[in-house]
N, C-alpha and C. Protein backbone atom coordinates (compact mmCIF):
# COMPACT_ATOMS: atom_id res chain seq x y z
N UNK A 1 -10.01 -6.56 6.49
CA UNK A 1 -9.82 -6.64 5.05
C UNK A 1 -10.13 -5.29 4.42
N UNK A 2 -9.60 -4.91 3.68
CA UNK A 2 -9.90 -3.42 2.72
C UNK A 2 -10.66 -3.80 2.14
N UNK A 3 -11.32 -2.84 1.65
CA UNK A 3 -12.65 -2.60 0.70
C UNK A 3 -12.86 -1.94 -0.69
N UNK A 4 -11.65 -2.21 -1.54
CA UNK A 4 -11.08 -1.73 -2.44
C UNK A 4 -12.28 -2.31 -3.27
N UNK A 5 -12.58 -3.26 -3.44
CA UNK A 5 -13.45 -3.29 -4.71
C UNK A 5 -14.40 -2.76 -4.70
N UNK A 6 -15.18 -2.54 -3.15
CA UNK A 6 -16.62 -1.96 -3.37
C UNK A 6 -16.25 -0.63 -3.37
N UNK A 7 -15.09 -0.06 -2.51
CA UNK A 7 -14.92 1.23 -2.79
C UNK A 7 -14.78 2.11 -4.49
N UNK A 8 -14.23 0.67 -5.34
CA UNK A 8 -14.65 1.46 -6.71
C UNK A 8 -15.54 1.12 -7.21
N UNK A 9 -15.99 0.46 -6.96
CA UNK A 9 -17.85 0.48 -7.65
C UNK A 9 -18.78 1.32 -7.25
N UNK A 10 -18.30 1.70 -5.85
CA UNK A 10 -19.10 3.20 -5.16
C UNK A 10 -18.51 4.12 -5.83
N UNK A 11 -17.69 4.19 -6.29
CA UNK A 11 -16.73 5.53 -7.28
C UNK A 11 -17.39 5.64 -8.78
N UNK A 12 -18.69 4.33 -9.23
CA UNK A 12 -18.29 4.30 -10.44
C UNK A 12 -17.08 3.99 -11.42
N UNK A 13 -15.80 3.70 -11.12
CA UNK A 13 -15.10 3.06 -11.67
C UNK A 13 -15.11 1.70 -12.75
N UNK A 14 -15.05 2.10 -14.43
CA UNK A 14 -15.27 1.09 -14.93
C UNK A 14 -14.27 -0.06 -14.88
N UNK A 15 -15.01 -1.22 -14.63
CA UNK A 15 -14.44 -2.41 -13.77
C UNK A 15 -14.33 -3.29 -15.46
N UNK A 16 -13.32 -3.19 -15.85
CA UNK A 16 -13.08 -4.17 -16.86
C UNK A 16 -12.44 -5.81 -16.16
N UNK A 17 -12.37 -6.18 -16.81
CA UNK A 17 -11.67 -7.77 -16.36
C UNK A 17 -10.93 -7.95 -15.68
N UNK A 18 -9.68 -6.93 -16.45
CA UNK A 18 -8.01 -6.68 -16.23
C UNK A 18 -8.28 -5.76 -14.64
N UNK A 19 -8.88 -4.77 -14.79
CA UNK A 19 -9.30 -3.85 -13.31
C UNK A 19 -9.27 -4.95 -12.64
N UNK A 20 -10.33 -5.68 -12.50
CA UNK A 20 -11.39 -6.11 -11.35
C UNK A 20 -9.73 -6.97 -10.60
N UNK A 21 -9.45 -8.07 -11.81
CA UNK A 21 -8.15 -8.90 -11.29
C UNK A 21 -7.23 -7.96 -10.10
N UNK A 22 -6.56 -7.14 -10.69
CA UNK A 22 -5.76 -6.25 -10.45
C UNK A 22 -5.95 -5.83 -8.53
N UNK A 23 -7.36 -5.00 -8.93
CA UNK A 23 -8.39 -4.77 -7.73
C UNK A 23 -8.55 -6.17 -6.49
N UNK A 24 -8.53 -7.18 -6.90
CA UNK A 24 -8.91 -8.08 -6.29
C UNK A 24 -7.44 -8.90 -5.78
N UNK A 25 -6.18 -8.68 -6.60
CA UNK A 25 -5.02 -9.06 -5.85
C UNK A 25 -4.49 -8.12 -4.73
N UNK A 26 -4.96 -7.10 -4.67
CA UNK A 26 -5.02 -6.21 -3.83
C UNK A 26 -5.56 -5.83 -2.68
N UNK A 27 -6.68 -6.51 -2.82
CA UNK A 27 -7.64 -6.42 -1.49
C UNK A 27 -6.89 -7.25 -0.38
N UNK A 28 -7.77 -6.68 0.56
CA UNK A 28 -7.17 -7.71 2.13
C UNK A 28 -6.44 -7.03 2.88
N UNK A 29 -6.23 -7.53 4.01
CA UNK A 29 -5.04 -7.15 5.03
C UNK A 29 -3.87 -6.56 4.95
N UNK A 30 -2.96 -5.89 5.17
CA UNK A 30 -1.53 -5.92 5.35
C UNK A 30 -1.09 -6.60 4.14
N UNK A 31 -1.85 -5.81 3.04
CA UNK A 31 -1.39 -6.36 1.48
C UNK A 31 -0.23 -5.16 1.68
N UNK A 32 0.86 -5.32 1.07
CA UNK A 32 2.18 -4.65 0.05
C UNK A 32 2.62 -5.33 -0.64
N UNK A 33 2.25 -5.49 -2.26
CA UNK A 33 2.75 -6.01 -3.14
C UNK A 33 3.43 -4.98 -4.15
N UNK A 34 4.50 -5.67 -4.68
CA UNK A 34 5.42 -4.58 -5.75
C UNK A 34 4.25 -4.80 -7.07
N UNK A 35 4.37 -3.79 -8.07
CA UNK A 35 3.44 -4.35 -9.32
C UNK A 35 4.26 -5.62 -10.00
N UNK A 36 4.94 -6.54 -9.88
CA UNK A 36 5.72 -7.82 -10.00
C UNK A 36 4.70 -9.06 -9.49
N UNK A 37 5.11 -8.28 -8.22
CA UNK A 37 3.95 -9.30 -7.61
C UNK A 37 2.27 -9.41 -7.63
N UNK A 38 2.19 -8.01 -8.13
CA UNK A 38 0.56 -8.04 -8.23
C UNK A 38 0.55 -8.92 -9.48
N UNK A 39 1.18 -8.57 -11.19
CA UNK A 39 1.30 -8.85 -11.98
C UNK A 39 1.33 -10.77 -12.13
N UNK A 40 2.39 -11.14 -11.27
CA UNK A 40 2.67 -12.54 -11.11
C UNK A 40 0.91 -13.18 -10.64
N UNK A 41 0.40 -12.56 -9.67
CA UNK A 41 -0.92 -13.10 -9.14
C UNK A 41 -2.29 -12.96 -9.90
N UNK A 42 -1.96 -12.08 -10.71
CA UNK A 42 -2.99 -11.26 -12.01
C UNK A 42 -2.98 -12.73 -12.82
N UNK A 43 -1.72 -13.08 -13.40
CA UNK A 43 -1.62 -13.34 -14.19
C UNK A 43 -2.49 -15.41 -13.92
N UNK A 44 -2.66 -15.61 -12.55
CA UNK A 44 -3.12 -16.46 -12.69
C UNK A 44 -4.66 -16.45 -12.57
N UNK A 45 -5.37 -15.50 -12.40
CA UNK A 45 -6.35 -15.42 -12.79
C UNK A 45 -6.66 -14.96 -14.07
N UNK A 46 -6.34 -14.55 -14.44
CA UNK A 46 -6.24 -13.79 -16.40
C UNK A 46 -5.09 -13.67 -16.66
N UNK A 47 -5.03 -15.50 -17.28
CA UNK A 47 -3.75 -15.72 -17.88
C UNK A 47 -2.73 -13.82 -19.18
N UNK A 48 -4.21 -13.88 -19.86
CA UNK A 48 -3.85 -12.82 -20.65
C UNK A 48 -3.51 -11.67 -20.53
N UNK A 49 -3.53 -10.85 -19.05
CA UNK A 49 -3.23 -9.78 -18.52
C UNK A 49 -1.44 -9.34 -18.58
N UNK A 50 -1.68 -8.01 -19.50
CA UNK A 50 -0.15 -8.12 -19.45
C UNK A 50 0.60 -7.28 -18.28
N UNK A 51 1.71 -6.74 -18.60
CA UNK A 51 2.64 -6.04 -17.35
C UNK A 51 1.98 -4.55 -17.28
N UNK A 52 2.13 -4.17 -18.85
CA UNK A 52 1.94 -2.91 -18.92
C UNK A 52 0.39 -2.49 -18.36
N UNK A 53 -0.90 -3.54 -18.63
CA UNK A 53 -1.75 -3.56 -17.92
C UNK A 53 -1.82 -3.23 -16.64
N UNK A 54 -0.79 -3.77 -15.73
CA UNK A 54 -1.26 -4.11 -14.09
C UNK A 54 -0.58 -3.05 -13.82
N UNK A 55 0.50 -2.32 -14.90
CA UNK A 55 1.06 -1.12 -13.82
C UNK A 55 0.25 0.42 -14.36
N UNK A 56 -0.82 0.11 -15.66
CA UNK A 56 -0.96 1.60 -16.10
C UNK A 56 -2.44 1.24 -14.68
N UNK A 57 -3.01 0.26 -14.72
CA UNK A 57 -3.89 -0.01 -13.32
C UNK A 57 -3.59 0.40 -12.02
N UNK A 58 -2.10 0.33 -11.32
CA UNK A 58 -1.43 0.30 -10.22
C UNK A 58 -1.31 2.21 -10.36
N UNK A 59 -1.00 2.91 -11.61
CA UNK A 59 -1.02 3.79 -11.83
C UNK A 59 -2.51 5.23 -11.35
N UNK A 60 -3.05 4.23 -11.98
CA UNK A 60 -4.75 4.68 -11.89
C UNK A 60 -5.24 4.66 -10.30
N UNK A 61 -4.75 4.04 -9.90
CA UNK A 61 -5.58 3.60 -8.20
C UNK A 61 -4.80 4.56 -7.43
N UNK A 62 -3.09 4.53 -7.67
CA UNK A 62 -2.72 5.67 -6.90
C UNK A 62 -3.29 6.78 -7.19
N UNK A 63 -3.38 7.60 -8.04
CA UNK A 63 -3.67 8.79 -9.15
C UNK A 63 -5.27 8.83 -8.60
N UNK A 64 -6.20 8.28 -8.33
CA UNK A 64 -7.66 8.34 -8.09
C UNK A 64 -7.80 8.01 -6.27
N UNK A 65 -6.50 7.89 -5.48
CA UNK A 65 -6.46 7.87 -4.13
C UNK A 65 -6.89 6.50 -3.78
N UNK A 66 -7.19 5.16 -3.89
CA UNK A 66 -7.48 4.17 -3.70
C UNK A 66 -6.60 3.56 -3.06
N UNK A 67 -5.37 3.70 -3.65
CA UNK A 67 -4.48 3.11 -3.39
C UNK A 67 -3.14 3.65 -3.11
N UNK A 68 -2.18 2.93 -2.04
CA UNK A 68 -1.21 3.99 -1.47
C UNK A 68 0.32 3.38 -2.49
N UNK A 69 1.33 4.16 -2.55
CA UNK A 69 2.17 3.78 -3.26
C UNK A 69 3.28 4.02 -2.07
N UNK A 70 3.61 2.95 -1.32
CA UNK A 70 4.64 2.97 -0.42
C UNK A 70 6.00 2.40 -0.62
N UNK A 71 7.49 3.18 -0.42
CA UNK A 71 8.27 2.76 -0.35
C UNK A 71 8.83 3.11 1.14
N UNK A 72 9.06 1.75 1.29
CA UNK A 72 10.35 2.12 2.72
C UNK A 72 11.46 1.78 3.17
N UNK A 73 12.18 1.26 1.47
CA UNK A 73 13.46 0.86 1.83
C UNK A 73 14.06 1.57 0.03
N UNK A 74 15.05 1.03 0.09
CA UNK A 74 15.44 1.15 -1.67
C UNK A 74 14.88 0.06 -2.53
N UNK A 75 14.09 -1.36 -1.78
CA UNK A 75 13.44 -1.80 -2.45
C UNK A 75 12.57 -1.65 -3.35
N UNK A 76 11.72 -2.33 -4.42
CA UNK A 76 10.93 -1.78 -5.36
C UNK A 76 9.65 -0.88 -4.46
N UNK A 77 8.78 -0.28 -5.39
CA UNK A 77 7.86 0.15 -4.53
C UNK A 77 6.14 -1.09 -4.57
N UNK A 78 5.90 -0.64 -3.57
CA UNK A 78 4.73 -1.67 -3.31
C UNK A 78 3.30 -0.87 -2.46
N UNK A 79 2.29 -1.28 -2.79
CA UNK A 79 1.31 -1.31 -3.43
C UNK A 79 0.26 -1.38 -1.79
N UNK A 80 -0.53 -0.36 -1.32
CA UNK A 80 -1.37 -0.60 -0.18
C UNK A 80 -2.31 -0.27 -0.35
N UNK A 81 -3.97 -1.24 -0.32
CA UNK A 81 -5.25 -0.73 -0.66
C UNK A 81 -5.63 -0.08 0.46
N UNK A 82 -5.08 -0.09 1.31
CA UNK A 82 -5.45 0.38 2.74
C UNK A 82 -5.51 2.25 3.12
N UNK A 83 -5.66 2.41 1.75
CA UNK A 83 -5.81 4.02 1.73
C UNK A 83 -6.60 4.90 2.05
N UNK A 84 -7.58 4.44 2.85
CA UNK A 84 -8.87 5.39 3.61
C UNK A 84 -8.61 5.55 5.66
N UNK A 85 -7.81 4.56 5.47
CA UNK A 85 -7.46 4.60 7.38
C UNK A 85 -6.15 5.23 7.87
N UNK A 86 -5.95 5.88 8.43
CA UNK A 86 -4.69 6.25 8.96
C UNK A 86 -3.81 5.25 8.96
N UNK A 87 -2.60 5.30 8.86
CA UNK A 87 -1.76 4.11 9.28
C UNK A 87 -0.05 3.83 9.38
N UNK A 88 0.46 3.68 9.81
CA UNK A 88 1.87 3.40 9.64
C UNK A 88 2.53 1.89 9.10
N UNK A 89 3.58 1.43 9.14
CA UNK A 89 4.13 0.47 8.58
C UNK A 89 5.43 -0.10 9.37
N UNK A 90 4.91 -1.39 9.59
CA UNK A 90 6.28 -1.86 10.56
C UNK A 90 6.80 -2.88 9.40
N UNK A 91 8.68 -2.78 9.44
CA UNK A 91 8.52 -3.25 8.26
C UNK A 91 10.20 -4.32 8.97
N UNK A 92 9.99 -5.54 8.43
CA UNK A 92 11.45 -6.31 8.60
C UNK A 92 12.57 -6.13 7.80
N UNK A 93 13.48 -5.47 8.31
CA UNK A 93 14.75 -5.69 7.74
C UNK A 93 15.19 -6.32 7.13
N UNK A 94 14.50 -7.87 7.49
CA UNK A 94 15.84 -9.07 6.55
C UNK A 94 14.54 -9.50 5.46
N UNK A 95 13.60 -9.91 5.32
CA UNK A 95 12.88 -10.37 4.87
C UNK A 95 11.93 -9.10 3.93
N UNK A 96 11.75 -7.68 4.60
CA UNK A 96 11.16 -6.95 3.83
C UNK A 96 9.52 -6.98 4.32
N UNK A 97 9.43 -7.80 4.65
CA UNK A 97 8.21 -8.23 5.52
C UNK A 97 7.21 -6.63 5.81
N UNK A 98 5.96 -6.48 5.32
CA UNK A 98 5.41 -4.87 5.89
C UNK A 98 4.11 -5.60 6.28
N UNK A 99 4.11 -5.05 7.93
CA UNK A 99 2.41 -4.70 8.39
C UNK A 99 2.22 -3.17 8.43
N UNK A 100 0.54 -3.07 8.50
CA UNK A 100 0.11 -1.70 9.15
C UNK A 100 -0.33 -2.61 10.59
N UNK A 101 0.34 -0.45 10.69
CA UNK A 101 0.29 -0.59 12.67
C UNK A 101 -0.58 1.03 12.66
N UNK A 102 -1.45 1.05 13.68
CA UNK A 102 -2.31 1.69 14.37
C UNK A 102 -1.95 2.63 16.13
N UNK A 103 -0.40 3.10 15.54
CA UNK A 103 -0.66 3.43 16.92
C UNK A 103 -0.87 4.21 17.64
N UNK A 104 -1.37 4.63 18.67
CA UNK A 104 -2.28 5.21 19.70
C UNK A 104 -1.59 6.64 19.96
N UNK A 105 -2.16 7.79 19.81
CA UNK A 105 -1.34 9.19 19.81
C UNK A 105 -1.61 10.05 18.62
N UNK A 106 -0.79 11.42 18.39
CA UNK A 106 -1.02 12.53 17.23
C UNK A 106 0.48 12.47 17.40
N UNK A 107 1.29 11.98 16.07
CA UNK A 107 2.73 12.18 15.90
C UNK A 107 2.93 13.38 15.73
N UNK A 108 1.67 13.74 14.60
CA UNK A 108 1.69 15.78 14.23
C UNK A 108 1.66 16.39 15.03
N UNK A 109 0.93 15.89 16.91
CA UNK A 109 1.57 17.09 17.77
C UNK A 109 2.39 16.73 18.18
N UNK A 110 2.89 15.96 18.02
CA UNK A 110 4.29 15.18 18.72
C UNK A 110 5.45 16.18 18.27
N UNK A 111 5.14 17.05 16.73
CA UNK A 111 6.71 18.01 16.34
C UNK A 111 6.55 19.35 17.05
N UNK A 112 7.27 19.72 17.61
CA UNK A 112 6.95 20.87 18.21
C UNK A 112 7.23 22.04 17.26
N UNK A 113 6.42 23.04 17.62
CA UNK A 113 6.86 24.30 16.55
C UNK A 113 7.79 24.56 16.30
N UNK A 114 8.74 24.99 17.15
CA UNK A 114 10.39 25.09 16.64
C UNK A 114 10.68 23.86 16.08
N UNK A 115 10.43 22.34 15.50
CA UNK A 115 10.82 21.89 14.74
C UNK A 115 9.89 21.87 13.44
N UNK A 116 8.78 22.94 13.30
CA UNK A 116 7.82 22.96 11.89
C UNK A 116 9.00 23.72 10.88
N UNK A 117 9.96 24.68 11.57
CA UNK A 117 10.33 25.58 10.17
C UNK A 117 9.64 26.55 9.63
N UNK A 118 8.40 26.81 10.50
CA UNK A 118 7.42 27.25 9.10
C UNK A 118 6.59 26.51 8.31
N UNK A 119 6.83 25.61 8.31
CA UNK A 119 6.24 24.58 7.43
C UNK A 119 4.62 24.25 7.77
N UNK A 120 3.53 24.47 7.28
CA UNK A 120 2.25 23.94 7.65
C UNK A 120 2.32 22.27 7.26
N UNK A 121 2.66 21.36 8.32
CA UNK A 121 2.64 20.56 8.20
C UNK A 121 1.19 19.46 7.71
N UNK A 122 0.98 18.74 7.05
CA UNK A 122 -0.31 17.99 6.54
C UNK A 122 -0.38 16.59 6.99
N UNK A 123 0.82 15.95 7.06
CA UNK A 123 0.60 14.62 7.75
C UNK A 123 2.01 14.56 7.76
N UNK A 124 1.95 12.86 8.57
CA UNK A 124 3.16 12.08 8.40
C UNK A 124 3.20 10.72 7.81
N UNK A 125 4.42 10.15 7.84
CA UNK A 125 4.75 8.93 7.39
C UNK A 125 5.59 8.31 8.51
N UNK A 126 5.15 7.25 9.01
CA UNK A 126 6.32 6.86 10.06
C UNK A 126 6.33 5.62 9.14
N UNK A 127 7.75 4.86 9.72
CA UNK A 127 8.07 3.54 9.50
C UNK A 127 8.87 2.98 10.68
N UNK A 128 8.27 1.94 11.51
CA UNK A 128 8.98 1.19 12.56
C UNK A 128 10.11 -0.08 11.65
N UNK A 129 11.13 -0.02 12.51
CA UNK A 129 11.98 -1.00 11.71
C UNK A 129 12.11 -2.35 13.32
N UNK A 130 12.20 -3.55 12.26
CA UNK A 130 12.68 -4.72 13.10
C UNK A 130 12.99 -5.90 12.65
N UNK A 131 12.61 -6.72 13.00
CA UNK A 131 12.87 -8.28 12.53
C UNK A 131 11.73 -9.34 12.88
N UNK A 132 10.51 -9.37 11.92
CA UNK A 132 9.29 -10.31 11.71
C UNK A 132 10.19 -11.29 12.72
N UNK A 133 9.19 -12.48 13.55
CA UNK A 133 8.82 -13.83 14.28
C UNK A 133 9.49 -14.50 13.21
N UNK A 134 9.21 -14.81 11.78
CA UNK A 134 9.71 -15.72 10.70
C UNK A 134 11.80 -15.15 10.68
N UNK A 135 11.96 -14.35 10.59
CA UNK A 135 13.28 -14.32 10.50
C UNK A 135 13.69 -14.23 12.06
N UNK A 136 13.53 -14.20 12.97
CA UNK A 136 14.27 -14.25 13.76
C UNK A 136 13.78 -15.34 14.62
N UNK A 137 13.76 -16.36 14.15
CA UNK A 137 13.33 -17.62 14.51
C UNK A 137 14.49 -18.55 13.64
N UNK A 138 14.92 -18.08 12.00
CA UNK A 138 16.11 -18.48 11.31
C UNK A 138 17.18 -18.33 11.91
């Protein structure tokens, strides 16, 4: 499970209502939610929480490093508290479906110099593509 909430209370982060909700649809596992969906789940804990709320929030967490802002398709973008661990993203084709994956190796030495350019490289982003157990069971 991520540790997004205590990680902003160790930050000092003032934790208003609307935060904490926000913060707390977020936590957990192999969360990727679009701000739609955070918003939709907000909203049943604080009925009163509006849109513009959960995204100037969704805003703030990326912007203060908490939180990762991943896209890996042309789909909307969505939302990973999982921003202190290394990680990649295996993601389903038909369903959209995203885990983090952990896997074993340095992709950064994996490019060899003649493919840097020059470039001082800082990290990567991988994305594995496939088809989740749930859709290919349909």
């Amino acid at each position: 499970m991520s540790d997004l909430l205590e990680r902003l209370r160790g930050r000092g982060w003032r934790m208003t209502a609307q935060r904490r909700v926000v913060a707390e649809v977020l936590d957990g596992d192999h969360v990727h939610l679009t701000a739609d969906e955070v918003h939709a789940r907000a909203v049943t804990k604080l009925p009163e929480i509006s849109r513009a709320t959960v995204y100037n929030t969704l805003g703030e967490l990326v912007t203060i490093g908490e939180v990762l802002e991943v896209s890996t398709d042309k789909r909307a973008k969505r939302y990973d508290p999982n921003a202190h661990r290394p990680h990649h993203h295996l993601v389903c084709g038909q369903c959209g479906a995203i885990r983090d994956v952990h896997p074993v190796g340095n992709p950064l030495a994996d490019l060899p110099d003649t493919e840097r350019f020059g470039f001082t490289v800082s990290g990567v982003e991988m994305t594995y593509r496939g088809v989740c157990p749930n859709c290919a069971k349909a």
